[in-house]
C-alpha atoms as a PDB file:
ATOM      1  CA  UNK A   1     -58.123 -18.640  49.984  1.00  0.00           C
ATOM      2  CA  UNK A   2     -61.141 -19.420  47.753  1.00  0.00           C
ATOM      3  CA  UNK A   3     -62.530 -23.124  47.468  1.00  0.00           C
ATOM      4  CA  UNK A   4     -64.206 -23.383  44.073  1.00  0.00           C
ATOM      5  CA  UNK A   5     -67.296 -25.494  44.161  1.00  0.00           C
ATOM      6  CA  UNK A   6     -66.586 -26.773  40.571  1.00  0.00           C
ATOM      7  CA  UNK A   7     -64.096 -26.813  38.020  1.00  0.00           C
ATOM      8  CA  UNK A   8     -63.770 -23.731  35.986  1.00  0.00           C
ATOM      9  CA  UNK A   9     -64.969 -24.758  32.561  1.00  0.00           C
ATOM     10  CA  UNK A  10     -62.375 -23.865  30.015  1.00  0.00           C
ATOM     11  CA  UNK A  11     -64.444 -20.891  28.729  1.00  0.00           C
ATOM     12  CA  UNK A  12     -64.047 -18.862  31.529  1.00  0.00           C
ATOM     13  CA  UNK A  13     -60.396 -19.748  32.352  1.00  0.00           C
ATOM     14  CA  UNK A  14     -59.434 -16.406  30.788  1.00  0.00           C
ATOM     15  CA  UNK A  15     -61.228 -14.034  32.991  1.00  0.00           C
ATOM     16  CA  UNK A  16     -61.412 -16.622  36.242  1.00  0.00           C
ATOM     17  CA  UNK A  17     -57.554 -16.610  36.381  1.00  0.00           C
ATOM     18  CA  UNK A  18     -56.215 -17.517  39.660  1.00  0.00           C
ATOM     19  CA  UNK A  19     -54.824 -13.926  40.110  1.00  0.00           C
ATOM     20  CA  UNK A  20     -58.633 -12.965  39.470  1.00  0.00           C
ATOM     21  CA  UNK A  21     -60.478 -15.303  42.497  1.00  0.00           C
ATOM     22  CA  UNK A  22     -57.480 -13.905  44.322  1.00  0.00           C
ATOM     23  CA  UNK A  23     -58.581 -10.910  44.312  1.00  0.00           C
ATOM     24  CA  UNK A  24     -62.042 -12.025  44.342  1.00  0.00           C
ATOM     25  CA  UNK A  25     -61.150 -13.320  47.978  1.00  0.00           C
ATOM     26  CA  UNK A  26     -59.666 -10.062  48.983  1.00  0.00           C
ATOM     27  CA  UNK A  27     -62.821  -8.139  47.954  1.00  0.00           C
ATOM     28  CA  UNK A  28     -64.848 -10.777  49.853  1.00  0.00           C
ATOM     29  CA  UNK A  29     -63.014 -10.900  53.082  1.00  0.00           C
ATOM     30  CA  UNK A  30     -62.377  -6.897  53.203  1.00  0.00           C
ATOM     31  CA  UNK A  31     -66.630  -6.521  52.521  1.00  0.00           C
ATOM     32  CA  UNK A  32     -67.873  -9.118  54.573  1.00  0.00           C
ATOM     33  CA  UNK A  33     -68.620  -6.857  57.722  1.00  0.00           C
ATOM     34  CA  UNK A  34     -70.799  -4.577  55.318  1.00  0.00           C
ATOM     35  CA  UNK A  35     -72.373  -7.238  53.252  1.00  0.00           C
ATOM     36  CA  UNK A  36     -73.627  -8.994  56.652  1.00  0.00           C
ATOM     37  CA  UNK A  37     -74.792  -5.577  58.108  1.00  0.00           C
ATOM     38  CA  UNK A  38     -76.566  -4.663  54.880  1.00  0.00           C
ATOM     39  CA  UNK A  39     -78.288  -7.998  54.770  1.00  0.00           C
ATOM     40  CA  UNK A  40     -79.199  -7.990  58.578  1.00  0.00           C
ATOM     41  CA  UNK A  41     -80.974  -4.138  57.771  1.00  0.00           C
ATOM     42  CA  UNK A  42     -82.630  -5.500  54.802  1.00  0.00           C
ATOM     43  CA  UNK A  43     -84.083  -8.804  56.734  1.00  0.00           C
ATOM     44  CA  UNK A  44     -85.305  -6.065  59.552  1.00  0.00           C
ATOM     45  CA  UNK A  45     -86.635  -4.088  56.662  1.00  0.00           C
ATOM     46  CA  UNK A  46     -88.178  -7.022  55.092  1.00  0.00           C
ATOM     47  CA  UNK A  47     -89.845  -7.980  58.407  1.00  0.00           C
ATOM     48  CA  UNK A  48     -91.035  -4.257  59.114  1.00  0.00           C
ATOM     49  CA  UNK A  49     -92.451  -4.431  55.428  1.00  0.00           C
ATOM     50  CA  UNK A  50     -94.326  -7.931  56.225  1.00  0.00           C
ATOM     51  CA  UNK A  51     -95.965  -6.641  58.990  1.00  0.00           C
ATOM     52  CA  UNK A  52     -97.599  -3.788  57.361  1.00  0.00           C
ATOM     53  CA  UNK A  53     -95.066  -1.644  57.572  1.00  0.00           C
ATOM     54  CA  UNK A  54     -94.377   0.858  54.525  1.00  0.00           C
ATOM     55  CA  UNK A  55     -91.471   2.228  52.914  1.00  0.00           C
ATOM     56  CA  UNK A  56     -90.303   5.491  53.875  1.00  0.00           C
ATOM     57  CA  UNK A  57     -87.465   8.317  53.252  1.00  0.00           C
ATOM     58  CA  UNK A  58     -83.620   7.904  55.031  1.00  0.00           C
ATOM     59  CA  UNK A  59     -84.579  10.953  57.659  1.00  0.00           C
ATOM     60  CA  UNK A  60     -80.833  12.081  57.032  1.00  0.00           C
ATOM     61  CA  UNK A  61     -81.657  13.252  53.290  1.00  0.00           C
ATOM     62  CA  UNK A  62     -84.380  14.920  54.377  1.00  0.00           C
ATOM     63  CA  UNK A  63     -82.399  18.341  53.759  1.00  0.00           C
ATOM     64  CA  UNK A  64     -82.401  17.463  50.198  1.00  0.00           C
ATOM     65  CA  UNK A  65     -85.993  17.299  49.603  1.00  0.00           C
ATOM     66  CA  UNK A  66     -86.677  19.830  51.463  1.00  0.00           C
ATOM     67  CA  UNK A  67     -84.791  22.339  49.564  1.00  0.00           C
ATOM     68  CA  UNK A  68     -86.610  23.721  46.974  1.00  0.00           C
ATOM     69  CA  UNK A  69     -83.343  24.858  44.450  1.00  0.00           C
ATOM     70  CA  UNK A  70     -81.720  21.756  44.429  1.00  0.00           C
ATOM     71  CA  UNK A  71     -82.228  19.988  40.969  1.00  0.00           C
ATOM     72  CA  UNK A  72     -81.109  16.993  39.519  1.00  0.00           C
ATOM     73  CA  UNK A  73     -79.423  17.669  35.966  1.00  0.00           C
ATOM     74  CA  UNK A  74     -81.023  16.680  32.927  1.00  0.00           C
ATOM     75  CA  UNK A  75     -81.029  13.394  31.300  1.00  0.00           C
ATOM     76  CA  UNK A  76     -78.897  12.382  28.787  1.00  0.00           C
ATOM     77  CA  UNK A  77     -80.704  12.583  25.315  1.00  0.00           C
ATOM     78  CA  UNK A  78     -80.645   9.129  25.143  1.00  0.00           C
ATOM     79  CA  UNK A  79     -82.936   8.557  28.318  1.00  0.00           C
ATOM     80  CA  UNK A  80     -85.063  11.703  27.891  1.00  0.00           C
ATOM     81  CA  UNK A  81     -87.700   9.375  26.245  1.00  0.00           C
ATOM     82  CA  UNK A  82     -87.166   6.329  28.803  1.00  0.00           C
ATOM     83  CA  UNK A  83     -90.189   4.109  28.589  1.00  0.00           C
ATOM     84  CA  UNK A  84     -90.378   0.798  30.674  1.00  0.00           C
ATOM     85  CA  UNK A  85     -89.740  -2.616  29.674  1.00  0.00           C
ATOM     86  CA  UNK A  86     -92.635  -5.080  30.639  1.00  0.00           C
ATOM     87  CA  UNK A  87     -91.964  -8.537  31.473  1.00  0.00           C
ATOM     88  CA  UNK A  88     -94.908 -11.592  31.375  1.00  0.00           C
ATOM     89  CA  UNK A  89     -96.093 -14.251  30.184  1.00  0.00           C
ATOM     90  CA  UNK A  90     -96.679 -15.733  26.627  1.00  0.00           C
ATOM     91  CA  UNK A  91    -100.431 -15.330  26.355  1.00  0.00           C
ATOM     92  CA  UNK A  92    -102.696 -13.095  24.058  1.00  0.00           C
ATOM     93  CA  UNK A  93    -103.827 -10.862  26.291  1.00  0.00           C
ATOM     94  CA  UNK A  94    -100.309 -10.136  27.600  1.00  0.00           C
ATOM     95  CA  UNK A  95     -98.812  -9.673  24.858  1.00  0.00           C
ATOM     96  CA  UNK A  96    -101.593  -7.364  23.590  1.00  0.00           C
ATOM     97  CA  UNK A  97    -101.557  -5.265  26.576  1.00  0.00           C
ATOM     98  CA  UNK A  98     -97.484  -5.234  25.880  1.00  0.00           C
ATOM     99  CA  UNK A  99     -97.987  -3.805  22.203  1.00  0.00           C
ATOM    100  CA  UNK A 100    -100.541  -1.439  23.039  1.00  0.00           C
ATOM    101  CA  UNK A 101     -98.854   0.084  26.678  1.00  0.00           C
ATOM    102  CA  UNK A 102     -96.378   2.288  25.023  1.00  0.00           C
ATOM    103  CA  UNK A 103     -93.393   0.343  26.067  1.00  0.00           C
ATOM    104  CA  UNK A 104     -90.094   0.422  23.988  1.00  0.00           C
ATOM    105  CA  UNK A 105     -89.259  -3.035  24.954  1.00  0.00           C
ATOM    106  CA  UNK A 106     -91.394  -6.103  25.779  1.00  0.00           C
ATOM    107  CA  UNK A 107     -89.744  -9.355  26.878  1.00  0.00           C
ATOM    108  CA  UNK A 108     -91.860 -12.292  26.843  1.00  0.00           C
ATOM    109  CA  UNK A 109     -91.023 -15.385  29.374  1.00  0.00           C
ATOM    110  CA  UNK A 110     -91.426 -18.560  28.244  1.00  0.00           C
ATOM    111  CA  UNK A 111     -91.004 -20.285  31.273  1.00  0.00           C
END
């Protein structure tokens, strides 16, 4: 079973039905195994990263890169002109540097 930490506010009743965290307790018990072994390789990666350690390639894809006729397909038209968002703070100069970076989007934090 689940044990809810709170009462689901009325809301969300509609898509938190109890059929719903029912099956929200099957996905979590049949997952678990890989969830913990994901997080355990990401801690080790983590640690190898802390120490000085720096990102590299899975060695198993290697074939992929190496071969020079493989190509992704194009992007959708949508994405062919895919600038990045910046995020920061609420202050002149970042806000300036925002409007003049060439960024479609820029989200300012207020926080």
């Amino acid at each position: 079973g689940v044990k809810l930490l709170q009462e689901v506010e009325k809301v969300h009743q509609s898509i938190l039905t109890p059929e719903a965290i029912k099956l929200l307790a099957i996905l979590r018990r049949y997952f678990k195994p890989t969830r913990r072994s994901l997080l355990q390789l990401c801690q080790l990666q983590q640690a190898c990263l802390d120490a000085g350690g720096l990102l590299e390639f899975n060695p198993q894809t290697s074939w992929i890169r190496e071969d020079l006729t493989w190509q992704a397909a194009s992007p959708a038209p949508g994405l062919r002109d895919c600038r990045l968002e910046i995020t920061g703070p609420v202050d002149c100069k970042m806000v300036s540097n925002a409007f003049n970076s060439g960024v479609e989007t820029y989200m300012a934090d207020f926080e």
